[in-house]
Protein backbone atom coordinates (compact mmCIF):
# COMPACT_ATOMS: atom_id res chain seq x y z
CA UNK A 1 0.00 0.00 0.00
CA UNK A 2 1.34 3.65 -0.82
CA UNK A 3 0.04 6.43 0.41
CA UNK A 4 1.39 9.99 -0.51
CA UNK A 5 0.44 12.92 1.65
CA UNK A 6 2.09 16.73 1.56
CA UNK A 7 0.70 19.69 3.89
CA UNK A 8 -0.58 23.14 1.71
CA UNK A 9 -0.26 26.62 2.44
CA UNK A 10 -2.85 26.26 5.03
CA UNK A 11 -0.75 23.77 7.36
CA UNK A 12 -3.57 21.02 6.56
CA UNK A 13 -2.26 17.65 5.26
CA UNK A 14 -3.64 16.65 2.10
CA UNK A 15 -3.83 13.35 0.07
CA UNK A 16 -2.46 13.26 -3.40
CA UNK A 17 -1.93 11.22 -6.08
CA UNK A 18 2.08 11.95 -7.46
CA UNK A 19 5.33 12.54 -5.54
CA UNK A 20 6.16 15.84 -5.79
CA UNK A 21 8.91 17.80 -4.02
CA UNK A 22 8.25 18.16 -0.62
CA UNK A 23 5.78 14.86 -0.08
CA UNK A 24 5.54 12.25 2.06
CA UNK A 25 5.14 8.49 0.94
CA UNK A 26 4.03 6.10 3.27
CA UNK A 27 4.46 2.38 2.17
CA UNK A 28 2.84 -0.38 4.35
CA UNK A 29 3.46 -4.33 3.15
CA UNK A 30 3.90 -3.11 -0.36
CA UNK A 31 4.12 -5.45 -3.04
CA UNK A 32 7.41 -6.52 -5.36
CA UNK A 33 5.71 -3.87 -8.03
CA UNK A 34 5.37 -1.48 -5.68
CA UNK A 35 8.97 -1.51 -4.35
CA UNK A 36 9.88 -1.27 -7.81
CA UNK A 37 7.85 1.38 -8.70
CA UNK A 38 9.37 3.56 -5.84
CA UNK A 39 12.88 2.57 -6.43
CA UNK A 40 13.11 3.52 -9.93
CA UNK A 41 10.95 6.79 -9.73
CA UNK A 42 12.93 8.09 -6.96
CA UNK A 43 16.05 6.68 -8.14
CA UNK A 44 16.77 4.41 -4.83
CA UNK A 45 18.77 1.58 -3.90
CA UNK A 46 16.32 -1.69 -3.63
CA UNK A 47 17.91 -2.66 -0.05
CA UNK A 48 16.95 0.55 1.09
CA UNK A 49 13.02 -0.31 0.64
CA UNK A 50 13.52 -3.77 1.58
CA UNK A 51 15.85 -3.48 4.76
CA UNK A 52 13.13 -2.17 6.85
CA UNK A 53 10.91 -5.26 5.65
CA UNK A 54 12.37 -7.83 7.51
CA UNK A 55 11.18 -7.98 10.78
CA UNK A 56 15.28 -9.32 12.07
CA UNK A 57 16.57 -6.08 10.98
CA UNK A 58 18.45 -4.55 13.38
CA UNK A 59 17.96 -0.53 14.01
CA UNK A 60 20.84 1.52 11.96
CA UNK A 61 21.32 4.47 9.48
CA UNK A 62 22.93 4.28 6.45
CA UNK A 63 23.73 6.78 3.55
CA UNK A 64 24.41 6.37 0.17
CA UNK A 65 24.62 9.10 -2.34
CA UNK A 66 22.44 11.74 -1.28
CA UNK A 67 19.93 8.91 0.08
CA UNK A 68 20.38 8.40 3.76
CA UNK A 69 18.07 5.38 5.65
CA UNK A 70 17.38 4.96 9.35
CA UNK A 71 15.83 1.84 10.54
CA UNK A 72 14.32 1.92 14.44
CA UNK A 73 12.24 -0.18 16.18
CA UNK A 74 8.46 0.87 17.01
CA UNK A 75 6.20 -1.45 19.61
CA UNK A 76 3.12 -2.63 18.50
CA UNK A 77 0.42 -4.70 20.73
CA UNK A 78 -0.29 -8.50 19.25
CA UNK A 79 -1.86 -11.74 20.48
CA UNK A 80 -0.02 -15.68 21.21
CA UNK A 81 -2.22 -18.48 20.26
CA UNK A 82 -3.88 -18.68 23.85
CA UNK A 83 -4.86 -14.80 23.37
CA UNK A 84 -2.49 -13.10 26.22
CA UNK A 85 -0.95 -9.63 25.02
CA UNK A 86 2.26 -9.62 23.64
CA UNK A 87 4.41 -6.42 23.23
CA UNK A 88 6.61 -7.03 20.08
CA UNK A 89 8.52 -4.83 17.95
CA UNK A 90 9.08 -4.41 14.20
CA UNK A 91 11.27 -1.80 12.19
CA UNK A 92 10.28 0.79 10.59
CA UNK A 93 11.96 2.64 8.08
CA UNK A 94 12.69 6.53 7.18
CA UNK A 95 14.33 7.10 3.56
CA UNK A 96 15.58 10.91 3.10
CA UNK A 97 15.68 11.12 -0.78
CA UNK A 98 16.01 14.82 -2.31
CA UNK A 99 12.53 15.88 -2.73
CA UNK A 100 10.70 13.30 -0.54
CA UNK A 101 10.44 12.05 2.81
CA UNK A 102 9.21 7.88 2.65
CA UNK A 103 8.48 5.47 5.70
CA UNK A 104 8.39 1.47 5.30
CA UNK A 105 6.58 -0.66 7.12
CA UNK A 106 5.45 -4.10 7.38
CA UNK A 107 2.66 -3.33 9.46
CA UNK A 108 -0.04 -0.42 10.32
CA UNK A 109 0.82 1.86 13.34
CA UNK A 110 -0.78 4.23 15.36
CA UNK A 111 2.01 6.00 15.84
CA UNK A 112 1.93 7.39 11.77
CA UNK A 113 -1.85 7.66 12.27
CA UNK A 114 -1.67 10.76 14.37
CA UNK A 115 0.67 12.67 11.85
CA UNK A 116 -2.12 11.79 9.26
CA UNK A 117 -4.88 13.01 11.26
CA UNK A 118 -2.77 16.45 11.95
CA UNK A 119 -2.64 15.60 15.78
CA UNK A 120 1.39 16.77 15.53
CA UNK A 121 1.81 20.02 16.55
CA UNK A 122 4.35 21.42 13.63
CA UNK A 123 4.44 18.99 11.87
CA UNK A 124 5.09 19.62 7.71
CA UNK A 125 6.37 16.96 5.17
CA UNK A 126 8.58 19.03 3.64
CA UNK A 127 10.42 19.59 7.01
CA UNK A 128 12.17 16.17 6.42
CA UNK A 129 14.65 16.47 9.51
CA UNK A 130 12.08 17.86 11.61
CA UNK A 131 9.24 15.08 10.81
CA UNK A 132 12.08 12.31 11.00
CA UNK A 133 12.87 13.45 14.68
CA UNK A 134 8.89 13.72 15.41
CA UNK A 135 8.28 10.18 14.73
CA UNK A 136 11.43 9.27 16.78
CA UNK A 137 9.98 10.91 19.38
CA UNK A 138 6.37 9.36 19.06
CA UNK A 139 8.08 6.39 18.56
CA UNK A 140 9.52 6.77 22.01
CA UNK A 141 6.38 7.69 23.64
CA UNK A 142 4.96 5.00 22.33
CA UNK A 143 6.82 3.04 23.89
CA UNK A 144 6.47 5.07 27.38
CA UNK A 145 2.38 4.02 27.02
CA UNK A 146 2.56 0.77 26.11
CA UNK A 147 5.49 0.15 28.89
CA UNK A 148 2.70 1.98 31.67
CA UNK A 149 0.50 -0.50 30.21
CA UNK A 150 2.20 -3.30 31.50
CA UNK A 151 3.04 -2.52 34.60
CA UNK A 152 -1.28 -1.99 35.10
CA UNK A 153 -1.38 -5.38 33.65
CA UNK A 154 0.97 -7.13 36.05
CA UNK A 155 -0.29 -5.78 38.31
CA UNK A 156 -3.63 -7.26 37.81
CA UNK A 157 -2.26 -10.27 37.22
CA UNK A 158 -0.68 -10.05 40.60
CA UNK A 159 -4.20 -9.42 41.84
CA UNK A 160 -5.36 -12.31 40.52
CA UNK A 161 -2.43 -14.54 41.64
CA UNK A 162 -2.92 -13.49 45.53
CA UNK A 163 -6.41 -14.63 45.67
CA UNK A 164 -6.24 -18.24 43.71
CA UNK A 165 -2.73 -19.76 42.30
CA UNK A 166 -3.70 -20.10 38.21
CA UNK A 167 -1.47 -21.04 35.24
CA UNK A 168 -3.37 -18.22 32.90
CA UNK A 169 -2.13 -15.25 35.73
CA UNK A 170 1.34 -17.06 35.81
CA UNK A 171 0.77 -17.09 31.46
CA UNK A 172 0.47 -13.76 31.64
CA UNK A 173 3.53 -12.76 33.76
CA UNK A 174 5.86 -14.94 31.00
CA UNK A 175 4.31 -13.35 28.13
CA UNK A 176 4.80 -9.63 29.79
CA UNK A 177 8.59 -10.13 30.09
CA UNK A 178 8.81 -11.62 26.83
CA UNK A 179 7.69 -8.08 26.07
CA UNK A 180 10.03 -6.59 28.09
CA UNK A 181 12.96 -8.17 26.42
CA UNK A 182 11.85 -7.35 23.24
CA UNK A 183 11.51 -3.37 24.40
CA UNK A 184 15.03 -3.60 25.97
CA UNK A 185 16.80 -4.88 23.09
CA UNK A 186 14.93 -2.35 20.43
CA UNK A 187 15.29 0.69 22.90
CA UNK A 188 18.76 0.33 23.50
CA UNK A 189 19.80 -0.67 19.40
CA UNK A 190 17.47 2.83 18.79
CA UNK A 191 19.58 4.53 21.25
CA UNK A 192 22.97 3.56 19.23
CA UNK A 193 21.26 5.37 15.84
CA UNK A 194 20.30 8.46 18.05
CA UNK A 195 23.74 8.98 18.72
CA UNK A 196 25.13 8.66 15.20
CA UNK A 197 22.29 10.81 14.57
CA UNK A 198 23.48 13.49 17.41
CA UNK A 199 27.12 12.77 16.85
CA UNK A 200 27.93 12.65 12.77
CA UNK A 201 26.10 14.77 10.02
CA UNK A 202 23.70 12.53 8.91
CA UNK A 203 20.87 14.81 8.33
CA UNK A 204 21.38 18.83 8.10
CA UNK A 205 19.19 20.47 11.41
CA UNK A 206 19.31 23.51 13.09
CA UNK A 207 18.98 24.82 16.42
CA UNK A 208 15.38 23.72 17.15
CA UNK A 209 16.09 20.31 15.58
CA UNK A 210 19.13 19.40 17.85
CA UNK A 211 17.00 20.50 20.86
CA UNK A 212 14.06 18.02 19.67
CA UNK A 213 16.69 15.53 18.96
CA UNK A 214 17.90 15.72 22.19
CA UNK A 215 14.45 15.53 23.66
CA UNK A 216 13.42 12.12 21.78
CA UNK A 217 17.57 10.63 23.58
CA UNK A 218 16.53 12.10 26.91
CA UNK A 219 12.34 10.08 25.85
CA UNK A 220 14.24 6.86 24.72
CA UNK A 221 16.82 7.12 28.06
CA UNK A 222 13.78 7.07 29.92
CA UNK A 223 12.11 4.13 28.27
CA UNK A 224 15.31 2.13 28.96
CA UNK A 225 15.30 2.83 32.47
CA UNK A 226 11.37 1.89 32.67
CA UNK A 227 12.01 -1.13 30.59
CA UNK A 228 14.51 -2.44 32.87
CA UNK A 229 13.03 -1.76 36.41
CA UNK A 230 9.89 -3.45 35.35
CA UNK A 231 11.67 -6.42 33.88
CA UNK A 232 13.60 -6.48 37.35
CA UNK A 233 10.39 -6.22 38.93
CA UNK A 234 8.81 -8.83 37.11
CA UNK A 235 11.50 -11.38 37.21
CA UNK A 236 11.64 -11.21 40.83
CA UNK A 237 7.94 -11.55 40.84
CA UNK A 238 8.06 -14.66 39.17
CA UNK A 239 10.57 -15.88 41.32
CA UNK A 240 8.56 -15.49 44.18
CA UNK A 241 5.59 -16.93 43.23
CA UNK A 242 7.87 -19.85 41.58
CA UNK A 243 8.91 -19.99 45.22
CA UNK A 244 5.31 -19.72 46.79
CA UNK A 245 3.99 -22.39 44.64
CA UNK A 246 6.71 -24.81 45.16
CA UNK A 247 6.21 -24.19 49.06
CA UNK A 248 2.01 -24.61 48.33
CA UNK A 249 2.97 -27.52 46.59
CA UNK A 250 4.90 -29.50 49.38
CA UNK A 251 2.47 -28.28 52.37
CA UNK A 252 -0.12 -29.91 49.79
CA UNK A 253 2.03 -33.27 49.58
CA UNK A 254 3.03 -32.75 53.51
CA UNK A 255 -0.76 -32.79 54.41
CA UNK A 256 -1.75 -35.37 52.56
CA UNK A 257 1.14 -37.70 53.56
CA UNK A 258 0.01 -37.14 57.56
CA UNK A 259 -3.50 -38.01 56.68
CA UNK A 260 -2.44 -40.70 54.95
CA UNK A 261 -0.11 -42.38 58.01
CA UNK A 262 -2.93 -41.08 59.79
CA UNK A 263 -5.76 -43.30 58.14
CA UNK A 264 -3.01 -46.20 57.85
CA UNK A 265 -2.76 -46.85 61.84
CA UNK A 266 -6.63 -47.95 61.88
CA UNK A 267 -6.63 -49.71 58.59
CA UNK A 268 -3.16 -51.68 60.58
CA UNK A 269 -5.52 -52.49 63.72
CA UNK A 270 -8.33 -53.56 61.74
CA UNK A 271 -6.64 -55.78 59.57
CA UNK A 272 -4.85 -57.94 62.42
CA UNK A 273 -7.86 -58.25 63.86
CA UNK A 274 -9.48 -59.44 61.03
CA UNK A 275 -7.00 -62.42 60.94
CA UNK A 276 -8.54 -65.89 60.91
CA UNK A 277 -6.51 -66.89 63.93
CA UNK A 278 -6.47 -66.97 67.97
CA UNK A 279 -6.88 -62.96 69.21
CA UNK A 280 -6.27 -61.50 72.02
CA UNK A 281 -10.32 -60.79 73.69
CA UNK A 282 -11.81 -62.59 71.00
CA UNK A 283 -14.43 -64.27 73.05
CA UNK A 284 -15.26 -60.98 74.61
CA UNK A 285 -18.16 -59.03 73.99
CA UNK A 286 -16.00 -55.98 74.15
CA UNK A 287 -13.53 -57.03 71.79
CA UNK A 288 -15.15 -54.84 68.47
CA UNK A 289 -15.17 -51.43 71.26
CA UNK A 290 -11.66 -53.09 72.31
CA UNK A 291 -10.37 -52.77 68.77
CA UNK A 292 -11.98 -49.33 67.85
CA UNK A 293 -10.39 -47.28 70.96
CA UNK A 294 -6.86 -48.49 69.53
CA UNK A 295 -7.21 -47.59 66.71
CA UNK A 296 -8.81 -44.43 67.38
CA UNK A 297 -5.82 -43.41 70.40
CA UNK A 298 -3.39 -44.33 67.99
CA UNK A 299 -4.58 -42.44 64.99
CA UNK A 300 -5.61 -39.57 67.60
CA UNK A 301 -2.35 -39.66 69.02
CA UNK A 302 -0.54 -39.50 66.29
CA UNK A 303 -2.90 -36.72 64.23
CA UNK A 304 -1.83 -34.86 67.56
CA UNK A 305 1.78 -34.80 66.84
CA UNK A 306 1.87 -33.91 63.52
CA UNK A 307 -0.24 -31.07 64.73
CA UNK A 308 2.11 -30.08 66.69
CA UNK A 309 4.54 -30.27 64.36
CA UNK A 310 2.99 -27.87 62.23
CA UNK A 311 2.26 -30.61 59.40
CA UNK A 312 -1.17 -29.67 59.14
């Protein structure tokens, strides 16, 4: 899919139909036409549509000729198989050609969707710089939302794990720092093109841009740091309720081991008495009462000891 947009005198972003100086092409999935439609109008290198593509490529910038490419990494919120959330992370790509300004994406984002619907304060497409380092910085609060929104779902799922011990809540937890990994490893690989950005002349800006670039490092700093405390959190977490099953687990096998000695010192009385042989009081009347107050003093005495032994 291609979509080309370019803002008018008025500030308002408009949809058009050709590339002209100035524009803004936004390719989503396209096609092997497509890519070659783009890459021989605007005279670019094929691996500079296709990089951003594949979902394994890692986050860099790259120029050639008067072309330059940056790849980052932007979350997005999927689904497993058993329908838990899962936080991944795909690149996306931003081509600086001479007249035009192009992203590449495998997927849809919400993050482009509010520079369509004009929800970017100055935001022009024929500022390339300048709309490059907004959707950095987008990009990075994106990542600041979603990251909130895991820590509210763990700690629901903590919630849920106090009052009953269920393999869904623990589900949850393992899917929420697979997330956390992901956002790690893509914040920290953006970082490393921030600072080529900041550090080597890349892309011409002026004043205002180096102050915006330096906002979206100090916005992607921050999302490391929030990453990684919540992936510590969450770790321990899991170790502790690792721990606090294990220990539910053997208090469960602990109980049911006393009742069973318990229930095996009657069943023991019973069953030599039951012998077809010469017994003690066997010709008594009492004998049956005989047998039942044994076996009741020596399953009550011994129920008492594990008691007080804390096995039950």
């Amino acid at each position: 899919m291609i979509e080309i947009y370019k803002t008018n005198e008025n500030r308002l972003l408009n949809n058009i139909e050709e590339m002209t100086k100035g524009s803004w092409v936004n390719i989503v999935a396209p096609t092997e036409a497509e890519i070659e439609y783009i890459c021989n109008t605007l005279e670019l290198p094929v691996n500079f549509m296709k990089d951003p593509l594949d979902d394994e490529e890692r986050p860099r910038i790259e120029k050639e000729d008067d072309n330059v490419l940056i790849i980052v990494d932007f979350p997005y919120l999927t689904r497993d198989e058993a329908n838990l959330p899962i936080f991944e992370t795909i690149p996306i790509g931003m081509i600086f050609t001479k007249d035009c300004f192009i992203t590449v994406s495998l997927k849809e984002t919400p993050i482009l969707a509010n520079f369509k619907n004009n929800k970017i304060k100055g935001f022009f497409t024929n500022k390339k710089t300048r709309f490059a380092l907004q959707l950095l910085f987008e990009i990075s609060s994106y990542y600041l939302r979603y990251l909130k929104q895991i820590n509210k779902m763990t700690n629901e799922a903590e919630r849920e794990l106090h009052q009953s011990m269920k393999n869904k809540e623990l589900y949850t937890f393992l899917a929420l720092e697979k997330s956390l990994v992901y956002f790690t490893t893509s914040l920290k690989s953006n970082r490393v093109v921030l600072d080529k950005i900041l550090r080597f002349n890349y892309l011409k800006m002026y004043e205002e841009d180096k102050e915006l670039l330096e906002d979206v490092i100090i916005e992607n700093a921050q999302a490391i740091e929030m990453a990684e405390v919540y992936l510590s959190i969450l770790s321990g977490m899991m170790d502790a309720f690792a721990s606090i099953i294990s220990n539910n687990v053997n208090n469960a096998m602990k109980f049911l081991t006393s009742v069973t000695i318990i229930l095996t010192l009657p069943t023991m009385v019973a069953s030599f008495y039951g012998m077809n042989v010469k017994l003690p009081f066997e010709q008594n009347s009492y004998a049956f009462i005989f047998t039942l107050l044994i076996a009741i003093t020596l399953a009550g005495t011994t129920a008492f000891i594990f008691w007080k032994k804390k096995y039950f």
